[in-house]
C-alpha atoms as a PDB file:
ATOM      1  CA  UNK A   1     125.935  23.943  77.538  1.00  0.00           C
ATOM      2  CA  UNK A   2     124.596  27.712  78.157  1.00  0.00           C
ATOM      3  CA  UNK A   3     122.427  26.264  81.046  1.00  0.00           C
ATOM      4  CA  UNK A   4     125.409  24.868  82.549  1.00  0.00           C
ATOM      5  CA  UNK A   5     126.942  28.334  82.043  1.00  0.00           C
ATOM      6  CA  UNK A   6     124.292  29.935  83.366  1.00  0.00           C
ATOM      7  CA  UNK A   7     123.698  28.236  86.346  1.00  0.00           C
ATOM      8  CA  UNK A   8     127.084  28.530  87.300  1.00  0.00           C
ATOM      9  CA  UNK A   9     126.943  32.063  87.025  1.00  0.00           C
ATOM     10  CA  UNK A  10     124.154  32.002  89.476  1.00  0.00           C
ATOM     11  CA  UNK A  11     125.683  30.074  91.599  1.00  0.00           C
ATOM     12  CA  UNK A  12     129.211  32.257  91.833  1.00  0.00           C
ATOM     13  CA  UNK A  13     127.014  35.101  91.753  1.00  0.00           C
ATOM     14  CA  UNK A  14     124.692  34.028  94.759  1.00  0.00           C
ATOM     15  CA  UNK A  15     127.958  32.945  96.670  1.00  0.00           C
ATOM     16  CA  UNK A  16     129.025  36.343  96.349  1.00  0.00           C
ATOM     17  CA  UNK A  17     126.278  38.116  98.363  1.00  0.00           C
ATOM     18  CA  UNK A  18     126.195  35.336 100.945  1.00  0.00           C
ATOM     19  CA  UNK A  19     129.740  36.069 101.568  1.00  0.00           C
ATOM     20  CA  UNK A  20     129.095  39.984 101.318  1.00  0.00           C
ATOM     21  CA  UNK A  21     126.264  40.050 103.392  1.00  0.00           C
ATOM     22  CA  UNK A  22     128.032  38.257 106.163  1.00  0.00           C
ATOM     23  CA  UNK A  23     131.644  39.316 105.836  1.00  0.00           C
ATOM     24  CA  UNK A  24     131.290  42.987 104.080  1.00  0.00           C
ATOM     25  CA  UNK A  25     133.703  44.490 102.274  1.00  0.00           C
ATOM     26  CA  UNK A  26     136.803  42.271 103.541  1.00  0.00           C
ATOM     27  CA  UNK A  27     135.305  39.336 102.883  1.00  0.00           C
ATOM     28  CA  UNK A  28     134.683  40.111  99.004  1.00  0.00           C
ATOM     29  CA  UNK A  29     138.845  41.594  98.812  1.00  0.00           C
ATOM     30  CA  UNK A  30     139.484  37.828 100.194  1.00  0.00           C
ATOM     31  CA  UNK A  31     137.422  36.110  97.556  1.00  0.00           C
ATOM     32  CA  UNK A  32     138.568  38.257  94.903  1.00  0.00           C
ATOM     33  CA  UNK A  33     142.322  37.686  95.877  1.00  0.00           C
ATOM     34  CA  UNK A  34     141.424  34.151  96.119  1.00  0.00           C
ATOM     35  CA  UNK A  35     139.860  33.623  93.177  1.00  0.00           C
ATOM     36  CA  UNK A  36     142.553  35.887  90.731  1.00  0.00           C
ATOM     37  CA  UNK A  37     145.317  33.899  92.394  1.00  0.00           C
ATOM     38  CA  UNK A  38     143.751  30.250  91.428  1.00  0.00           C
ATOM     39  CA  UNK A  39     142.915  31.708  87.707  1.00  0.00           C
ATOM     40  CA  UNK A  40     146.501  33.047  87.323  1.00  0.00           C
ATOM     41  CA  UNK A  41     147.969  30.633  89.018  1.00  0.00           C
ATOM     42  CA  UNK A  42     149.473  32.927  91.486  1.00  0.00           C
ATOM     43  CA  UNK A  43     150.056  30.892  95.065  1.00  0.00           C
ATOM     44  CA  UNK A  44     150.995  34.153  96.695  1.00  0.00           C
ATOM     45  CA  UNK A  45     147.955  35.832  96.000  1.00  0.00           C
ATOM     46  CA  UNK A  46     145.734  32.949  96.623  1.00  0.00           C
ATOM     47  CA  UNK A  47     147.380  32.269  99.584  1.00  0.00           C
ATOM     48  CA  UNK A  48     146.407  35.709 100.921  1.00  0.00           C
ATOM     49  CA  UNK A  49     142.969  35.737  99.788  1.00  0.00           C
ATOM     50  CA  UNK A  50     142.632  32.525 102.092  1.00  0.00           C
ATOM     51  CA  UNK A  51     144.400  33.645 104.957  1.00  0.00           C
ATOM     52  CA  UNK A  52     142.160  36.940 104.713  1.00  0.00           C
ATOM     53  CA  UNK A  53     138.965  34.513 104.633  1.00  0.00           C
ATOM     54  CA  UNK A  54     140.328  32.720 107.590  1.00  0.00           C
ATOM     55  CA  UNK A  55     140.885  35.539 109.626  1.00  0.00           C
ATOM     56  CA  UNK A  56     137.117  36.304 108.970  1.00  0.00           C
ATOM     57  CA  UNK A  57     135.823  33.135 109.820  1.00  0.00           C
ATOM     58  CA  UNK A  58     137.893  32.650 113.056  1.00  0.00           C
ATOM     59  CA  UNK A  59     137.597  35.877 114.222  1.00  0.00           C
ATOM     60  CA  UNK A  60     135.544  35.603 116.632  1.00  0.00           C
ATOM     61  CA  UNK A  61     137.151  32.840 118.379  1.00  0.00           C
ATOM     62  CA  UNK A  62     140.253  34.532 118.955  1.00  0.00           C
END
């Protein structure tokens, strides 16, 4: 079970930079908001940690 653990924890943790490096700052608020909304069960905040990840990943093409 700790492996499991662990590699999860790499795996959150290395989806973190990938979305830091390419997004900055913004992108880590929207994954935070995201992820605090599905752990508390919160729709409104989750819902605006995904629209902010949206709006950096289609930014460009509008």
């Amino acid at each position: 079970m700790p492996a499991l653990a662990l590699l999860s924890a790499v795996f959150v943790f290395g989806f973190e930079q990938i979305v830091s490096w390419k997004y900055g700052t913004t992108g880590i608020i929207g994954l935070l908001l995201l992820a605090v909304g599905i752990k508390a069960k919160n729709p409104a905040v989750s819902s605006m940690g995904a629209v902010v990840l949206a709006l950096l990943v289609a930014g460009p093409a509008l």
